[in-house]
C-alpha atoms as a PDB file:
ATOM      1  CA  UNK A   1      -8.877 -60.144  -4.938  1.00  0.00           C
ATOM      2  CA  UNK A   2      -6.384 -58.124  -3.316  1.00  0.00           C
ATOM      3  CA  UNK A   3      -5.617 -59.462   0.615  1.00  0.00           C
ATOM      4  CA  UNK A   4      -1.921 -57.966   1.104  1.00  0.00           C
ATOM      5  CA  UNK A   5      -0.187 -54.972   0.005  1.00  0.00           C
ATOM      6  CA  UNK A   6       3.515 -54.571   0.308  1.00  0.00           C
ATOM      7  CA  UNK A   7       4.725 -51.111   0.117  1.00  0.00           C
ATOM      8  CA  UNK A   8       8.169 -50.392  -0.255  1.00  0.00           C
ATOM      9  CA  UNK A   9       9.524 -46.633   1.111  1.00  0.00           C
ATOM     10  CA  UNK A  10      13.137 -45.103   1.664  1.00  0.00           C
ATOM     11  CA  UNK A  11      13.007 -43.962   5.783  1.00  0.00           C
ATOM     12  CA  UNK A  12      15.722 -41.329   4.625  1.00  0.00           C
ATOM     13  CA  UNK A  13      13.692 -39.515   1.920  1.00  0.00           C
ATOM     14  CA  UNK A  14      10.173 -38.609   4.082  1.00  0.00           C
ATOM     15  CA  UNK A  15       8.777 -36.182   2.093  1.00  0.00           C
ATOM     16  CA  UNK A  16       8.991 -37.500  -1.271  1.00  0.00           C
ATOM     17  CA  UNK A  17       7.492 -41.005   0.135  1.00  0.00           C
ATOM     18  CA  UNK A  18       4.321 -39.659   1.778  1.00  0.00           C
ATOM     19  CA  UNK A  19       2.321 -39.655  -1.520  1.00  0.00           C
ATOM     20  CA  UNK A  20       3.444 -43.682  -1.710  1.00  0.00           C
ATOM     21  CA  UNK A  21       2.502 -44.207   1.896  1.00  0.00           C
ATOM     22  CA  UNK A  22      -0.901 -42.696   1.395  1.00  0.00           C
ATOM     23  CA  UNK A  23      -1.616 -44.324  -2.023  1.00  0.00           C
ATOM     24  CA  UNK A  24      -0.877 -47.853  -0.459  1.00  0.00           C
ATOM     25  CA  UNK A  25      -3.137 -47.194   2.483  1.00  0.00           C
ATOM     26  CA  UNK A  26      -5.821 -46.277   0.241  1.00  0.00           C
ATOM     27  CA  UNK A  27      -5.406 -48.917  -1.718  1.00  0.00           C
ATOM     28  CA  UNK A  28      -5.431 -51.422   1.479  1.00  0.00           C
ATOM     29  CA  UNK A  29      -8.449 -49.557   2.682  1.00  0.00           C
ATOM     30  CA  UNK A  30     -10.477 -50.203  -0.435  1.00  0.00           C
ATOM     31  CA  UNK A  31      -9.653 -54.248  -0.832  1.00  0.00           C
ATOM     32  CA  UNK A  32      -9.791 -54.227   2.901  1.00  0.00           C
ATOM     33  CA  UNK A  33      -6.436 -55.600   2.781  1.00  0.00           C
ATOM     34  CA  UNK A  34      -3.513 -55.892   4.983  1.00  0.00           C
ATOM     35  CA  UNK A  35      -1.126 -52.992   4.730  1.00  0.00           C
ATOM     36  CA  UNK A  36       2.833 -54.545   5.172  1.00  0.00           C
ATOM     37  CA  UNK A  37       5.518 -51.715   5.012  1.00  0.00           C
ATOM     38  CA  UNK A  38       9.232 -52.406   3.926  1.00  0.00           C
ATOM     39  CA  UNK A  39      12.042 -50.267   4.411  1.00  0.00           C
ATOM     40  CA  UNK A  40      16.092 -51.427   3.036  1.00  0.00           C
ATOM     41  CA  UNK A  41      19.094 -51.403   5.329  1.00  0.00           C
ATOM     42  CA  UNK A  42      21.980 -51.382   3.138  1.00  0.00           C
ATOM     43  CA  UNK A  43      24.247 -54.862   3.875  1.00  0.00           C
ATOM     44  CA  UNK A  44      27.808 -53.424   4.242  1.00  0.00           C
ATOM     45  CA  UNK A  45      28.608 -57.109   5.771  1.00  0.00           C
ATOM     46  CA  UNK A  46      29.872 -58.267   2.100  1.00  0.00           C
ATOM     47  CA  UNK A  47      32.065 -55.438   1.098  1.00  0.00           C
ATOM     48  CA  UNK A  48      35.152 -53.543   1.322  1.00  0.00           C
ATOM     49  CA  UNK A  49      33.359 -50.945   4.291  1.00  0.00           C
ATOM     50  CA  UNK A  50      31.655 -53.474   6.089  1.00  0.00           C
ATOM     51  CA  UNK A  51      34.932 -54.380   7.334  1.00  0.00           C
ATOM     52  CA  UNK A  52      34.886 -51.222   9.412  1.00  0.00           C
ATOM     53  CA  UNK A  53      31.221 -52.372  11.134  1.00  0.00           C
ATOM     54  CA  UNK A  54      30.932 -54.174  13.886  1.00  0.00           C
ATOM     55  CA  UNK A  55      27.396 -56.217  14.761  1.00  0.00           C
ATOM     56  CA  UNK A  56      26.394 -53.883  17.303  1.00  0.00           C
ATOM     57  CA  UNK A  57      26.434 -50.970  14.091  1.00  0.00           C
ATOM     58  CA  UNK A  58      24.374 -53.360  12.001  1.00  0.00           C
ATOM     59  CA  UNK A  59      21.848 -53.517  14.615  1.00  0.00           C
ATOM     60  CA  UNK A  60      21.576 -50.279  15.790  1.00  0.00           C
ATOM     61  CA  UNK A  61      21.353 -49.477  12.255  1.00  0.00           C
ATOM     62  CA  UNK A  62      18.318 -51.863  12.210  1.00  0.00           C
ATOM     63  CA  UNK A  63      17.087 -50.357  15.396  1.00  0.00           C
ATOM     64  CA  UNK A  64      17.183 -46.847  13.993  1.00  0.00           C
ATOM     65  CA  UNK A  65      15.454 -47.857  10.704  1.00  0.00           C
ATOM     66  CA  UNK A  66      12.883 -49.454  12.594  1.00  0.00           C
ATOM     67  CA  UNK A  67      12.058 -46.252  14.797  1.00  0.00           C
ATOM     68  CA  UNK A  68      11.933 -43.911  11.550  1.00  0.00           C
ATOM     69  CA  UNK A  69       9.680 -46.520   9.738  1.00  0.00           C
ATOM     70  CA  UNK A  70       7.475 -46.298  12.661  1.00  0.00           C
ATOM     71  CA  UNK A  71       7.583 -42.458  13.101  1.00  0.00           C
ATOM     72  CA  UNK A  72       7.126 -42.250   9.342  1.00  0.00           C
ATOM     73  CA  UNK A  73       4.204 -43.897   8.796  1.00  0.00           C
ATOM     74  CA  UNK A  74       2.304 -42.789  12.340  1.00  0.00           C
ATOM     75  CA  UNK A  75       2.867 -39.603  11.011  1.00  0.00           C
ATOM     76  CA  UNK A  76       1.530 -40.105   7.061  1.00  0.00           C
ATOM     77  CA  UNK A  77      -1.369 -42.422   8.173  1.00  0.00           C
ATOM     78  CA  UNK A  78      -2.232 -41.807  11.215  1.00  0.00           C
ATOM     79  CA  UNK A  79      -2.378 -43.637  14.765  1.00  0.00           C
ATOM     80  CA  UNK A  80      -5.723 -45.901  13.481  1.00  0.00           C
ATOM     81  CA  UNK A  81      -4.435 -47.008  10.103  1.00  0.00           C
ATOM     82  CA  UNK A  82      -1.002 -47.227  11.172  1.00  0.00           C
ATOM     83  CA  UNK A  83      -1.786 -49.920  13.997  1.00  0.00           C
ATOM     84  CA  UNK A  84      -2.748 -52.068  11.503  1.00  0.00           C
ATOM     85  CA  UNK A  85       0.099 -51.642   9.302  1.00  0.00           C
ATOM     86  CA  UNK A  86       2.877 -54.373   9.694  1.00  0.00           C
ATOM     87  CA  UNK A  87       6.226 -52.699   9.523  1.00  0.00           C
ATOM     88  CA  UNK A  88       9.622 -54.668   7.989  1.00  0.00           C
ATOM     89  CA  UNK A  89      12.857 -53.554   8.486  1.00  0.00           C
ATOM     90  CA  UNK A  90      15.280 -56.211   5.602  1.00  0.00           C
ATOM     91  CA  UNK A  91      18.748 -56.070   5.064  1.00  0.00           C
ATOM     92  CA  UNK A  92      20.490 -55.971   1.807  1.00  0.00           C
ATOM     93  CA  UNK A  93      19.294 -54.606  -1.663  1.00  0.00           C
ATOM     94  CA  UNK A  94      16.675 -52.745  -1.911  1.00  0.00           C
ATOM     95  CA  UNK A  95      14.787 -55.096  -5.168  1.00  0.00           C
ATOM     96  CA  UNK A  96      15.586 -58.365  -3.945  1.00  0.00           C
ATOM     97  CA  UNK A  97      14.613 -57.665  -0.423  1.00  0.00           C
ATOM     98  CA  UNK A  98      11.180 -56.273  -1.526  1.00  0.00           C
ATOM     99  CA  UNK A  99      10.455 -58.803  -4.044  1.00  0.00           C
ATOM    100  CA  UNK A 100      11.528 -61.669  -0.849  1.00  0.00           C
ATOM    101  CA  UNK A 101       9.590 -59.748   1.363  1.00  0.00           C
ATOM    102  CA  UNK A 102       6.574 -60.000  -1.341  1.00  0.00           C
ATOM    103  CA  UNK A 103       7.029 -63.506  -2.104  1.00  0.00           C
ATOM    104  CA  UNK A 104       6.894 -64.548   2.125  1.00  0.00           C
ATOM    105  CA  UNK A 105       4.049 -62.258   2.439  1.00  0.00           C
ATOM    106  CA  UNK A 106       1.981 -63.434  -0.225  1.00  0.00           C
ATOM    107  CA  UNK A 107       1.496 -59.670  -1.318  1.00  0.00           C
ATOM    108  CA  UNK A 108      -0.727 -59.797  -4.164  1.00  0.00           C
ATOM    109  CA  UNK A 109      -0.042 -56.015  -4.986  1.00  0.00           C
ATOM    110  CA  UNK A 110       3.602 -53.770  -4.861  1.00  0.00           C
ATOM    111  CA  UNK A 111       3.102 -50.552  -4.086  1.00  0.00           C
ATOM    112  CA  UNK A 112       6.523 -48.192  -4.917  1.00  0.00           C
ATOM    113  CA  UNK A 113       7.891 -45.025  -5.671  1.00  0.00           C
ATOM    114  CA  UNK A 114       9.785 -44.548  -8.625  1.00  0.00           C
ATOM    115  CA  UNK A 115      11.860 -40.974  -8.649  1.00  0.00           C
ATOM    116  CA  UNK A 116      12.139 -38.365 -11.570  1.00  0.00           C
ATOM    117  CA  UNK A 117      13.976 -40.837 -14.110  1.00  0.00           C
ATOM    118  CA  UNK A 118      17.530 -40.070 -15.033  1.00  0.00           C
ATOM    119  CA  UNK A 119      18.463 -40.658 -19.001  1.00  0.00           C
ATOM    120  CA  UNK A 120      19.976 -43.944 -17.849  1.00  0.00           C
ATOM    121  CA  UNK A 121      17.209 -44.864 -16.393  1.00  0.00           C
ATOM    122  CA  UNK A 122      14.152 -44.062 -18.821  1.00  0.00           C
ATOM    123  CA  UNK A 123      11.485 -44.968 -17.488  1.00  0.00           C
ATOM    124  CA  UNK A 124      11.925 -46.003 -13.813  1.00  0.00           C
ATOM    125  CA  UNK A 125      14.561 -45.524 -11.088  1.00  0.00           C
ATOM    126  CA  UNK A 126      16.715 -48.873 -10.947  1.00  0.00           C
ATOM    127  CA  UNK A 127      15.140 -50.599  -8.053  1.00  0.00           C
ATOM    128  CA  UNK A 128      11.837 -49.928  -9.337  1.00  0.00           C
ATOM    129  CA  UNK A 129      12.478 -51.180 -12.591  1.00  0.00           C
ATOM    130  CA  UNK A 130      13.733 -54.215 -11.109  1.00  0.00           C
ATOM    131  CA  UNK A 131      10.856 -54.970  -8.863  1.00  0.00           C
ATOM    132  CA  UNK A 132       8.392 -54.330 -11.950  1.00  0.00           C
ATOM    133  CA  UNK A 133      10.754 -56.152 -14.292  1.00  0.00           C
ATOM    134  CA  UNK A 134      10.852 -59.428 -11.323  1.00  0.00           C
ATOM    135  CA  UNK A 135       7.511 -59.333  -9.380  1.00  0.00           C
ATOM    136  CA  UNK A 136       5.554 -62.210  -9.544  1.00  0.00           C
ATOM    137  CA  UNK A 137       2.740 -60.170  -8.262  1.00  0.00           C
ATOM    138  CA  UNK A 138       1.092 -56.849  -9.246  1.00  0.00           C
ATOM    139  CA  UNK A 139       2.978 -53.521  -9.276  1.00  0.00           C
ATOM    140  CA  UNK A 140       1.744 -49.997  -8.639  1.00  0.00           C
ATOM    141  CA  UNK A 141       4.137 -47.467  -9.589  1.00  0.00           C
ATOM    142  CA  UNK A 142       4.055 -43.912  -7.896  1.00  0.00           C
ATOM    143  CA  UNK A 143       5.593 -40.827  -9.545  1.00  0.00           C
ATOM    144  CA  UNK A 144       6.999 -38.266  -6.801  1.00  0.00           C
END
């Protein structure tokens, strides 16, 4: 039984994540399950250019990711669905931040998007290769 969904979007590619926005929700809907939606900051606090931000950047930055995570999934889902959606702003890599945020959660289910693959990366993009390769729990895999 499916009681919490995790679905991992990028806030700075909209479009392209709608289709794994909507898929999660349905999903949720259907196992009457709660909806939890992650976005990544990127941590520049360990390396070479994260000597050039100050704290206030790294929260604004939060801030701002918070806001378009918001905005993005009122708009895909909807004022009703979307007040029952918990959103998560993390900090750090993408993978390991969705596969923490999974673990806290107790998601049973991953939902993700996985761009047009590269040669290098066959199958999957990198971070959702990782999550699949990683998860504990169950992975759906969207193709944009």
């Amino acid at each position: 039984m499916t009681k919490t969904i995790l679905c991992a979007v990028d806030i700075n590619r909209v479009e392209a994540e709608n289709s794994v926005l909507k898929t999660a929700a349905e999903l949720a809907e259907l196992h009457d399950a709660q909806l939890d939606v992650i976005t990544v900051v990127p941590d520049f606090g360990m390396s070479v250019v994260g000597a050039y931000f100050q704290d206030h950047h790294v929260k604004s930055a939060q801030n701002d990711a918070s806001d378009l995570l918001k905005s993005m999934t009122l708009k895909s889902l909807g004022a009703e669905a979307d007040s029952k959606v918990r959103h998560i702003v993390a900090m750090g890599s993408v993978y390991e931040e969705v596969l923490r945020a999974a673990e806290l959660n107790k998601a049973d289910l991953i939902v993700i998007g996985a761009h047009r693959p590269d040669l290098k990366d066959y199958l999957l993009g990198p971070n959702a290769a990782r999550v699949v390769r990683h998860s504990t729990a169950s992975v759906y895999v969207v193709r944009g």
